[in-house]
Protein backbone atom coordinates (compact mmCIF):
# COMPACT_ATOMS: atom_id res chain seq x y z
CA UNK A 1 19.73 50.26 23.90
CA UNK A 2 18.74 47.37 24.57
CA UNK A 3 19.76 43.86 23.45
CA UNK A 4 17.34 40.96 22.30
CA UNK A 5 17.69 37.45 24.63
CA UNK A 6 19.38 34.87 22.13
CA UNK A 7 17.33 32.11 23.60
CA UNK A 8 13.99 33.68 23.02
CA UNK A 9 13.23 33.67 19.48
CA UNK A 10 10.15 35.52 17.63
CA UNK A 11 9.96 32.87 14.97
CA UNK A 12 7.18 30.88 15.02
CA UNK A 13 7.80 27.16 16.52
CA UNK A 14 8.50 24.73 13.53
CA UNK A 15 6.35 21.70 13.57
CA UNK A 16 8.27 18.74 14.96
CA UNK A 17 10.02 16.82 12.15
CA UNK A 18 12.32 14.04 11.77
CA UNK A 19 15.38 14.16 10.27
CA UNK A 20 16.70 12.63 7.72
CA UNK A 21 19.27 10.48 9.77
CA UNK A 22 16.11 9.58 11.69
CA UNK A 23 14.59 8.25 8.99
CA UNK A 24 17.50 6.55 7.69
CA UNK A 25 17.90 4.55 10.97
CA UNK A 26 14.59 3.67 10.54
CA UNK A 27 15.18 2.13 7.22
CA UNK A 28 18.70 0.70 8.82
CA UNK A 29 16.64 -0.94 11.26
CA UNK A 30 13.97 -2.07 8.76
CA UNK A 31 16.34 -4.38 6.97
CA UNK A 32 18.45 -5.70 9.69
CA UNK A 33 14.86 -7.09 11.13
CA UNK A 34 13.83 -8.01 7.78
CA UNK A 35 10.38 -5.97 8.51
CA UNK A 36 8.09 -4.97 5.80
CA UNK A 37 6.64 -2.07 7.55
CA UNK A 38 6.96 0.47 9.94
CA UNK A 39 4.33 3.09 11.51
CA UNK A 40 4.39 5.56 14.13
CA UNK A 41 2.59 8.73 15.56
CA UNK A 42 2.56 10.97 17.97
CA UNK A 43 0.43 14.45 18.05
CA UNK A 44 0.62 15.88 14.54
CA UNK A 45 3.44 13.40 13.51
CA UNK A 46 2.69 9.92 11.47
CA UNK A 47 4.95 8.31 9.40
CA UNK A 48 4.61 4.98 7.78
CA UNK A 49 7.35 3.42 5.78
CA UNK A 50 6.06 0.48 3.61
CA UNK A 51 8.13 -1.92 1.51
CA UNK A 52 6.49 -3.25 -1.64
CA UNK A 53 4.96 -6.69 -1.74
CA UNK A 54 7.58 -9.07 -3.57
CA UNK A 55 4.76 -10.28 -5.46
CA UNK A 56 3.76 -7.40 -7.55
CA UNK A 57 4.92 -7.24 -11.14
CA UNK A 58 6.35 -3.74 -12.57
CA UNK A 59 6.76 -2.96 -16.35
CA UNK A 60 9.79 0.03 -15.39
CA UNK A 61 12.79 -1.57 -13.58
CA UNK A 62 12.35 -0.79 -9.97
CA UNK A 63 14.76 -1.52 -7.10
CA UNK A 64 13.34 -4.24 -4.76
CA UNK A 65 13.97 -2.29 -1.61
CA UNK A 66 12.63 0.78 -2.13
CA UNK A 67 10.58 1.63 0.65
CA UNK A 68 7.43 4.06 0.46
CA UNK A 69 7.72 7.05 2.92
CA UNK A 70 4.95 8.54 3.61
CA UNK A 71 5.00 12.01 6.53
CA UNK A 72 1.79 12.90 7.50
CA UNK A 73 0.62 15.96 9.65
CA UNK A 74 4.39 17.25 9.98
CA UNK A 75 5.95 20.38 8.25
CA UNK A 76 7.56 19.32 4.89
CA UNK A 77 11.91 18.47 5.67
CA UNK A 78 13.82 21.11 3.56
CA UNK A 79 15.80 19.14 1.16
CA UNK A 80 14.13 15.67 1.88
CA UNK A 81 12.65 14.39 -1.41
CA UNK A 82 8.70 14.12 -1.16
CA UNK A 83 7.45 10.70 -1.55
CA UNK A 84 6.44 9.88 -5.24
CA UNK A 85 3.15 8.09 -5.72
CA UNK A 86 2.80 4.29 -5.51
CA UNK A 87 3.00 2.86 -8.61
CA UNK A 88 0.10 0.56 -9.95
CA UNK A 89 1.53 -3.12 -10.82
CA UNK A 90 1.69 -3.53 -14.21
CA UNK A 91 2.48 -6.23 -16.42
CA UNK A 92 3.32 -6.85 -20.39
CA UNK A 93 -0.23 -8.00 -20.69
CA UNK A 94 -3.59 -6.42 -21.26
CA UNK A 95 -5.05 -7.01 -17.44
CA UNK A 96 -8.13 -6.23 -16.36
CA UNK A 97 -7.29 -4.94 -12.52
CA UNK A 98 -9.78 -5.59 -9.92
CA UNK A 99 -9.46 -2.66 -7.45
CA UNK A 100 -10.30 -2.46 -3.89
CA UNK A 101 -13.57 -0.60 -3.66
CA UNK A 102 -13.00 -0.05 -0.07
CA UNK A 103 -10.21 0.01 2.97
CA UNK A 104 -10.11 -3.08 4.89
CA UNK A 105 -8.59 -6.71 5.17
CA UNK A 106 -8.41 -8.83 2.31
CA UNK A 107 -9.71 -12.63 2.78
CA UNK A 108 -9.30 -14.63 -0.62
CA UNK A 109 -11.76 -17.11 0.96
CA UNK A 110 -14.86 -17.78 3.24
CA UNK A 111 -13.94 -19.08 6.12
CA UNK A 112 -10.06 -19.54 7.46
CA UNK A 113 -9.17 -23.33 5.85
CA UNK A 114 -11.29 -23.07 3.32
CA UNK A 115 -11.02 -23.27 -0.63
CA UNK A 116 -10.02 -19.94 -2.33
CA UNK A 117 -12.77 -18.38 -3.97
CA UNK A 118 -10.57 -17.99 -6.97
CA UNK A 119 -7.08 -19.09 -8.30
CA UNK A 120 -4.31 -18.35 -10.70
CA UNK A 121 -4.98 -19.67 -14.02
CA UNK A 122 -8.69 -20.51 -12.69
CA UNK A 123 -11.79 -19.22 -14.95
CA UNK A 124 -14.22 -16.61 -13.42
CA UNK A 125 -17.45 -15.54 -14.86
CA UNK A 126 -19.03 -11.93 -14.50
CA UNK A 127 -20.32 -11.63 -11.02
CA UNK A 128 -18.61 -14.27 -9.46
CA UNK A 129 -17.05 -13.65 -5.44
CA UNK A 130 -12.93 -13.16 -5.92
CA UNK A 131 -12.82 -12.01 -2.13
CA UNK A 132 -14.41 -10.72 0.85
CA UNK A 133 -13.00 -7.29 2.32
CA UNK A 134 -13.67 -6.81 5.65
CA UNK A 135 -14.78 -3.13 6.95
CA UNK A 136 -15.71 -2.63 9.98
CA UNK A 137 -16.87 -5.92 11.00
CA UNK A 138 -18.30 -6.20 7.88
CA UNK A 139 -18.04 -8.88 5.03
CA UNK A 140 -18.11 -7.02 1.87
CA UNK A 141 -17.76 -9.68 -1.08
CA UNK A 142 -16.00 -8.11 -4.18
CA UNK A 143 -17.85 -9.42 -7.08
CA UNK A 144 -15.99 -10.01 -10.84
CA UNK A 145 -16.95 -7.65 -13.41
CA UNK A 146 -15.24 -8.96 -16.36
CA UNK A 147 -14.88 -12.76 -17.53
CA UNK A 148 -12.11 -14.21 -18.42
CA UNK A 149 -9.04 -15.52 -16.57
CA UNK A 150 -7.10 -15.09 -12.98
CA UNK A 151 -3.10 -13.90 -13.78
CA UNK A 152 -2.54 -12.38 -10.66
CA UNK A 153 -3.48 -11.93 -7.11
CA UNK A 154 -1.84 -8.95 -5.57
CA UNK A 155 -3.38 -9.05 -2.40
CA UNK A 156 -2.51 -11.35 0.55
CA UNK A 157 -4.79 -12.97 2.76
CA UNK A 158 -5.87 -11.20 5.86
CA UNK A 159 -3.36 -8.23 4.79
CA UNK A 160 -4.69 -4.82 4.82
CA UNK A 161 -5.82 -3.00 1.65
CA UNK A 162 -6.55 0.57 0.69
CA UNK A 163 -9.11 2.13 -1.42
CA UNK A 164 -8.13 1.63 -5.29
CA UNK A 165 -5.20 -0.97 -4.85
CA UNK A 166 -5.50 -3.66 -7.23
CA UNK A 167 -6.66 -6.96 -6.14
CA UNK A 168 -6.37 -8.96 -9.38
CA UNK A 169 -5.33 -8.84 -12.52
CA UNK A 170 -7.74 -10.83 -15.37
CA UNK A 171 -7.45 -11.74 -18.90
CA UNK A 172 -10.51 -10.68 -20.53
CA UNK A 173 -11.97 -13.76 -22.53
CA UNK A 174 -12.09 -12.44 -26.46
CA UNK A 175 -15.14 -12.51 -27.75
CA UNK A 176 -15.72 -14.61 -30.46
């Protein structure tokens, strides 16, 4: 009879994952730098751990720390939690959000020094430029479609944004 070689396994090779103490050095790390985000490949492996923007406004008590996690192209971590969705900002008001129609970098005005093309509290019309996003070398100008009132701008200028994530929040002017 013979006897199987211990360091030759028939299981199938697991994808490479890291572990949880990995990850929590990573978020160690994170705060004793006082960075905002982290990203990293290699191969399969991509993970990207993103704290939320101090500036956004939640309706559900949320800690201010809590970092997104996001594992891409690696076998899920047995006993890891999976990452729960972002969370839109909300606020206690009625807001009309402007979302990001495409990925790219934010620019809340023309040309670097120049005016904003909107501001908090300022009064937009339909149609009216809020921002450019910038795609590919491209100036895409996101255009108002509601009237009414800037509350907030959750975007910062020349950050990056991703498809869907709210730019703006506007009060709708009542009609009368």
């Amino acid at each position: 009879m013979k006897r199987k070689n211990p360091s030759k396994s028939a299981a199938p090779k697991k994808a490479s994952t890291p572990e949880l103490e990995q990850i929590e050095q990573i978020l160690r790390t994170m705060s004793e730098h006082n960075l905002e985000e982290f990203e990293y490949s290699r191969g399969d492996l991509r993970i990207r751990i993103k704290k939320p923007a101090a500036n956004v406004v939640y309706a559900a008590p949320r800690m201010a720390a809590e970092p997104e996690i996001i594992v891409a192209g690696a076998a899920p971590m047995h006993g890891a939690p999976s990452p729960a969705p972002a969370a839109e900002p909300r606020t206690s008001e009625d807001l009309h959000l402007v979302k990001s129609p495409i990925v790219g970098t934010f620019y809340g005005s023309p040309s670097p020094g120049a005016e904003p093309f909107v501001k908090i509290g300022g009064h937009i019309e339909t149609g009216q430029t809020l921002c450019i996003v910038e795609a590919m070398k491209l100036m895409n100008e996101i255009e108002s479609d509601v009237t009414g009132e800037v509350l907030r701008i959750f975007a910062d200028n020349g950050q990056p944004v991703e498809y869907g994530q709210p730019l703006f929040g506007i009060r709708p002017s009542r009609k009368k």
